[in-house]
Protein backbone atom coordinates (compact mmCIF):
# COMPACT_ATOMS: atom_id res chain seq x y z
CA UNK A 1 125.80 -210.06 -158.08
CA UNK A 2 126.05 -208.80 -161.42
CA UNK A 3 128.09 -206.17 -162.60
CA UNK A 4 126.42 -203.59 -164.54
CA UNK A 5 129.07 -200.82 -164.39
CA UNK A 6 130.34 -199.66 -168.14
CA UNK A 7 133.86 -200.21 -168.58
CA UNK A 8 135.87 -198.38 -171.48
CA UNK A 9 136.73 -201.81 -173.27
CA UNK A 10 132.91 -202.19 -172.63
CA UNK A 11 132.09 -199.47 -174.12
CA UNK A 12 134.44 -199.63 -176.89
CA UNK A 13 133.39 -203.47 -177.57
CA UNK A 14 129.59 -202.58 -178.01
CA UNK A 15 130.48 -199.63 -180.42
CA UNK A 16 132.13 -202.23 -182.39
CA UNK A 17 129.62 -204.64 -182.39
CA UNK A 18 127.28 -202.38 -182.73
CA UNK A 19 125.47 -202.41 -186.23
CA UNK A 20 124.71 -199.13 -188.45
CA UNK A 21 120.82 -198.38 -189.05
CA UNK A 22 122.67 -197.03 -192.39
CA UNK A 23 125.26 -198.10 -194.89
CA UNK A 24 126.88 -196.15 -197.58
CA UNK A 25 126.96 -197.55 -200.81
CA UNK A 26 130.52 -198.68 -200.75
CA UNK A 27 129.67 -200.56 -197.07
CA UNK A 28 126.55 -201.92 -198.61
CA UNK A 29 128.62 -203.26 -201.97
CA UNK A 30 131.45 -204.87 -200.41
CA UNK A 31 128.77 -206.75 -198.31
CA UNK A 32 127.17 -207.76 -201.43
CA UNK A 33 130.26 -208.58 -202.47
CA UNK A 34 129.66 -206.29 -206.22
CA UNK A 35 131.00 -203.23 -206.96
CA UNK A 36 129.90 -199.53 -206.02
CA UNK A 37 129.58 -198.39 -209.26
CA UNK A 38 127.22 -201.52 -209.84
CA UNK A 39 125.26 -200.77 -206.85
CA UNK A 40 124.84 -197.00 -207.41
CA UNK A 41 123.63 -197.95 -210.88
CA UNK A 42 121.14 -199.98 -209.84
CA UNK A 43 119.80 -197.66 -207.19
CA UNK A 44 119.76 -195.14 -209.38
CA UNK A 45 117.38 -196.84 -211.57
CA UNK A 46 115.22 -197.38 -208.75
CA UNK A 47 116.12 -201.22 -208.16
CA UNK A 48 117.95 -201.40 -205.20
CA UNK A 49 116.31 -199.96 -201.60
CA UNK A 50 118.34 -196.51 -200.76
CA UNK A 51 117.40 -192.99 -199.09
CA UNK A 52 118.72 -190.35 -201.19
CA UNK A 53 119.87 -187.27 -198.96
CA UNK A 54 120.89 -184.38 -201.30
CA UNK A 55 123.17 -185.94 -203.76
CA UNK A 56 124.33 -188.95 -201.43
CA UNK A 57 122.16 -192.13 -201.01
CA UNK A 58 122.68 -194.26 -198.23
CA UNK A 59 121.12 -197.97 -197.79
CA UNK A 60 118.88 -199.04 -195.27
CA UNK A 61 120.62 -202.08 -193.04
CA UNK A 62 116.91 -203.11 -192.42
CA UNK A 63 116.55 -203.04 -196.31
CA UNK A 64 119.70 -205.86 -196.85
CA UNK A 65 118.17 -207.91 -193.61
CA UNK A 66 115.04 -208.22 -195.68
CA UNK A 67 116.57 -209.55 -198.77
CA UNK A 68 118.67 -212.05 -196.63
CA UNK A 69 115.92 -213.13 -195.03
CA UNK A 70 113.44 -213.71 -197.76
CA UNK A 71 116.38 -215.76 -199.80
CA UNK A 72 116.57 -218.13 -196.56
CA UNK A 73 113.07 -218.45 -196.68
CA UNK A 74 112.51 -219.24 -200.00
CA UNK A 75 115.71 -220.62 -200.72
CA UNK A 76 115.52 -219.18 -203.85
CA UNK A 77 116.95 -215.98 -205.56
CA UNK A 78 116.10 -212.87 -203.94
CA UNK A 79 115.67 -210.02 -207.10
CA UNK A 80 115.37 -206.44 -205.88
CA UNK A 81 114.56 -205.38 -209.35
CA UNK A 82 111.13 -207.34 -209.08
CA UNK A 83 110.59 -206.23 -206.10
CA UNK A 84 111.14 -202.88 -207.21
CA UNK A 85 109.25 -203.34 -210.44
CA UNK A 86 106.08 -204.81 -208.25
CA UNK A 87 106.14 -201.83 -206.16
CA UNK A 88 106.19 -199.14 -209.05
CA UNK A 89 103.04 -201.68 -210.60
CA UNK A 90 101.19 -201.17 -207.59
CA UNK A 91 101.88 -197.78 -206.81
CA UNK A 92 100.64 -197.05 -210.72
CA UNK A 93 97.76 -199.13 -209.82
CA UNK A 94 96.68 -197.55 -206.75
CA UNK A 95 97.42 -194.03 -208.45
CA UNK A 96 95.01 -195.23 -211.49
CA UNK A 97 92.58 -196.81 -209.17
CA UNK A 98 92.34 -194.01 -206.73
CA UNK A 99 93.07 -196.97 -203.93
CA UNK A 100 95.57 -197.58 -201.25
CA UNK A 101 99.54 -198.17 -202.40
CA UNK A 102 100.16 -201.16 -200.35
């Protein structure tokens, strides 16, 4: 019979393992493995995927498991710039062509 009864070192042990939906954008560098002032840079020039609450942006964790995943997949390097740059293209285009952004 299994035992499904939380524990406190349970508890504690999922917390830790546990992953944030959100990273700030020292958390999100020093996974990166760059500097915050770097990343806040390039967020703030619209490169990099973040949520901007007030004057503090935070970075999706979905947002970095995309970029891993499409370098595995292409095995190639990943460039959130383009991808930023391709987005602001087609939003232009779709606000030009009256159409859908996406």
């Amino acid at each position: 019979m299994e035992n499904n009864h939380r524990t406190p070192h349970n508890e504690a042990t999922s917390k830790i393992s546990s992953r944030p939906a959100f990273y700030t954008v020292r958390e999100a560098a020093e996974l990166l493995r760059v500097g915050a002032s770097t990343l806040y840079r390039i967020i703030r020039e619209g490169d990099f995927p973040a949520i901007r609450l007030r004057s503090r942006y935070v970075v999706p964790a979905a947002a970095l498991d995309r970029l891993l995943a499409e370098a595995e997949a292409t095995g190639s390097v990943v460039d959130p710039a383009r991808i930023a740059a391709a987005r602001r293209t087609a939003r232009e285009a779709a606000r030009i062509g009256g159409g859908d952004l996406w």
